[in-house]
C-alpha atoms as a PDB file:
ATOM      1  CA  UNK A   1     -20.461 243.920  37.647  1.00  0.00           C
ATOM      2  CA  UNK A   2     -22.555 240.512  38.734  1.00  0.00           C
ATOM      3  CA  UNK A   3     -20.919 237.667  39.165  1.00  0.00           C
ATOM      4  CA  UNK A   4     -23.470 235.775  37.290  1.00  0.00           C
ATOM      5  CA  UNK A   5     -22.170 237.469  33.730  1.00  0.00           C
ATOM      6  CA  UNK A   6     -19.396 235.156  31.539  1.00  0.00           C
ATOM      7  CA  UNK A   7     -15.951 235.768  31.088  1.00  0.00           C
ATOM      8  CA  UNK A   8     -16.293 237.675  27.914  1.00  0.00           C
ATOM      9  CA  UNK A   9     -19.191 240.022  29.190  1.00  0.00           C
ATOM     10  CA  UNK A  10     -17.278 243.500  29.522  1.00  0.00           C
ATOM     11  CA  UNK A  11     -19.276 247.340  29.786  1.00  0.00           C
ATOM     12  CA  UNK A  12     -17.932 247.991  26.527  1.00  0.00           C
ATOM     13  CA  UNK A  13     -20.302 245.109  25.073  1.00  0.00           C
ATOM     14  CA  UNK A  14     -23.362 246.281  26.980  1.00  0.00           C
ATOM     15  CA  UNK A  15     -22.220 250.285  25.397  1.00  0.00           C
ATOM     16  CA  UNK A  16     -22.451 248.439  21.492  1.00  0.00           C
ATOM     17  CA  UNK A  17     -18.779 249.156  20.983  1.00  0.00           C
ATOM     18  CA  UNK A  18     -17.305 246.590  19.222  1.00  0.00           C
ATOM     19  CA  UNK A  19     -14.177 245.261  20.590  1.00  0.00           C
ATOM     20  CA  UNK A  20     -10.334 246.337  19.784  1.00  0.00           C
ATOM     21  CA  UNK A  21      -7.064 244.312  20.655  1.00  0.00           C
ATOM     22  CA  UNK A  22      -4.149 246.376  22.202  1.00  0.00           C
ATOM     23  CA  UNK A  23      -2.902 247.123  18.306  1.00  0.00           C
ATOM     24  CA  UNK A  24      -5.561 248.972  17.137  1.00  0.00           C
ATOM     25  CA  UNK A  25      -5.540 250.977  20.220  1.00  0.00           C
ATOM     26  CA  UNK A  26      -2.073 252.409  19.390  1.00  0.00           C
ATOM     27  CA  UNK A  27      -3.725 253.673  15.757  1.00  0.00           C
ATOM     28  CA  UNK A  28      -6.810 255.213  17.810  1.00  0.00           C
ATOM     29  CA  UNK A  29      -4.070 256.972  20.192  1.00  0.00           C
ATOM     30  CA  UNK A  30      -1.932 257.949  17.409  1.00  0.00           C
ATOM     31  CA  UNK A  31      -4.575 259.163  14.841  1.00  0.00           C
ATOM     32  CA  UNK A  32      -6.944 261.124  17.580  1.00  0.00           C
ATOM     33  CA  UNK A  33      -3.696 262.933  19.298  1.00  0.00           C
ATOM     34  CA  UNK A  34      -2.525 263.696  15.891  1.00  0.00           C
ATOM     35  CA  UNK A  35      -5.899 265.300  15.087  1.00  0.00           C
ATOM     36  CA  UNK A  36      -5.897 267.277  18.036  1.00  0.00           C
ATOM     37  CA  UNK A  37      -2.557 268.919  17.364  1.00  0.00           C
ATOM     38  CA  UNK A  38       0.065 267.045  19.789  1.00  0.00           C
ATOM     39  CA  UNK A  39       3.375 267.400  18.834  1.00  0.00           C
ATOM     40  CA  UNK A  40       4.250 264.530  16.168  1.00  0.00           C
ATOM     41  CA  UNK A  41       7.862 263.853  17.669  1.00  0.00           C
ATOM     42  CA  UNK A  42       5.988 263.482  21.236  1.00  0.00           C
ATOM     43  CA  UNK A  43       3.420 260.872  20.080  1.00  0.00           C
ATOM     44  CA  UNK A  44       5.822 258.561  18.253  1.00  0.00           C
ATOM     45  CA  UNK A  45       7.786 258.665  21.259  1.00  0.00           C
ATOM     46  CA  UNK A  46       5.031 257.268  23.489  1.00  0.00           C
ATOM     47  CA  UNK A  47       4.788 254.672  20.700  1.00  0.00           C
ATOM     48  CA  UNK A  48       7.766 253.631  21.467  1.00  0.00           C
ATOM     49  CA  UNK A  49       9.421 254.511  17.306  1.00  0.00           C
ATOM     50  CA  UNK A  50      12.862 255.173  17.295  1.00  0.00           C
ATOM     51  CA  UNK A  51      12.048 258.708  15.796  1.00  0.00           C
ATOM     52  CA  UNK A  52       8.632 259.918  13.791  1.00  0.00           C
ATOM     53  CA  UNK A  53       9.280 259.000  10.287  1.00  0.00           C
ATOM     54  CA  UNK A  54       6.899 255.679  10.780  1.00  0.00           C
ATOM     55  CA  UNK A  55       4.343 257.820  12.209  1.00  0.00           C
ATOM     56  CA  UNK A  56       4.596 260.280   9.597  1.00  0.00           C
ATOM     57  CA  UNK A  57       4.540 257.471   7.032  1.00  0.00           C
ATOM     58  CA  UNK A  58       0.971 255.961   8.443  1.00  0.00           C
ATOM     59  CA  UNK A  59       0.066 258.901  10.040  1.00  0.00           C
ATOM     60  CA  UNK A  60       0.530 262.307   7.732  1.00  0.00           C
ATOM     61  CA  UNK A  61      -2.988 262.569   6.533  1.00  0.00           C
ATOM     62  CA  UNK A  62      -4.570 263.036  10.074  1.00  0.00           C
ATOM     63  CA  UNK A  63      -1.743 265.605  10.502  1.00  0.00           C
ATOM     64  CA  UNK A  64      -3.118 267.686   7.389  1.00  0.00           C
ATOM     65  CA  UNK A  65      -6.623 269.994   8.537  1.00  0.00           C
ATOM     66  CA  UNK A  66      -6.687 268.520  11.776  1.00  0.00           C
ATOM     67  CA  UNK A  67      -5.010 271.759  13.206  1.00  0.00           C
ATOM     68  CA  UNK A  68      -7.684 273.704  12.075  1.00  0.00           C
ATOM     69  CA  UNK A  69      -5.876 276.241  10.000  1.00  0.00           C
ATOM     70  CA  UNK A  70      -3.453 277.075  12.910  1.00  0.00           C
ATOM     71  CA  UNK A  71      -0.269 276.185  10.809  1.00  0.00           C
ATOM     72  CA  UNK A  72      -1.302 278.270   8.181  1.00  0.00           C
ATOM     73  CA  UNK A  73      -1.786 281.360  10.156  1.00  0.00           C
ATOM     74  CA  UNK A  74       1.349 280.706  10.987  1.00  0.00           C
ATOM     75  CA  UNK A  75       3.082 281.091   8.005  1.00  0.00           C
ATOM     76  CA  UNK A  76       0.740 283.997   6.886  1.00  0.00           C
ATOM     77  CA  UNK A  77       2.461 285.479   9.948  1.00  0.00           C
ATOM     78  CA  UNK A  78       6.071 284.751   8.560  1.00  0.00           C
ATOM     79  CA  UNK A  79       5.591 285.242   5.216  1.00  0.00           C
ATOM     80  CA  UNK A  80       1.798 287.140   4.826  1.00  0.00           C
ATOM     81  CA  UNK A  81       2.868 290.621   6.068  1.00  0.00           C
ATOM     82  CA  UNK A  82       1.706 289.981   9.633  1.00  0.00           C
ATOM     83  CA  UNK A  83       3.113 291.756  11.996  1.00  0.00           C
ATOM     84  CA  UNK A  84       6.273 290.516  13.062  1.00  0.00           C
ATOM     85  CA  UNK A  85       6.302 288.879   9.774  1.00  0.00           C
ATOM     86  CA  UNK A  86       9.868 288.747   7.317  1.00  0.00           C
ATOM     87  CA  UNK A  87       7.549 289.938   4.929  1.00  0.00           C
ATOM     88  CA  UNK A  88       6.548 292.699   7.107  1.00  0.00           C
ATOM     89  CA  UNK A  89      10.105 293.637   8.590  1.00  0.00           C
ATOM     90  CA  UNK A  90      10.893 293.930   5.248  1.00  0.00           C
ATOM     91  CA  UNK A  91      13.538 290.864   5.570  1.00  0.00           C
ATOM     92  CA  UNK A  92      12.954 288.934   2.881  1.00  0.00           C
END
């Protein structure tokens, strides 16, 4: 950085990015790890929450889709007839 810039001046500025105080960086953090699958329990942890119902309260509808159907191959595993399914082993 020069020395000749103001206090204010920061990289992000020069990038266009408008600013963000410390709070809003906690919904960025919770909403992209959210979206890219991490483990709800895990993330309201880091947070600092006492347990994930406030994140699932402000949080559930980045949790929905943002998994990319993974969840729901899941349960067509249990319950579709995929192998190793209780549909499939007949357990149901």
């Amino acid at each position: 950085m020069r020395a000749d810039r103001g206090p204010d001046w920061t990289p992000i500025d020069t990038l266009g990015i408008r600013s963000r105080d410390a709070y809003q960086t906690r919904h960025t953090y919770a909403t992209t790890a959210l979206m890219a699958g991490v483990n709800p329990a895990y993330i309201s942890r880091q947070l600092g929450h006492r347990n994930a119902a406030m994140l699932f309260k402000h949080y559930s509808r980045w949790i929905d889709g943002a998994d990319g159907g993974r969840e729901a191959a899941k349960l067509e595993v249990l319950y579709g007839g995929g192998e190793g399914g209780a549909a499939g082993a007949g357990q149901m």
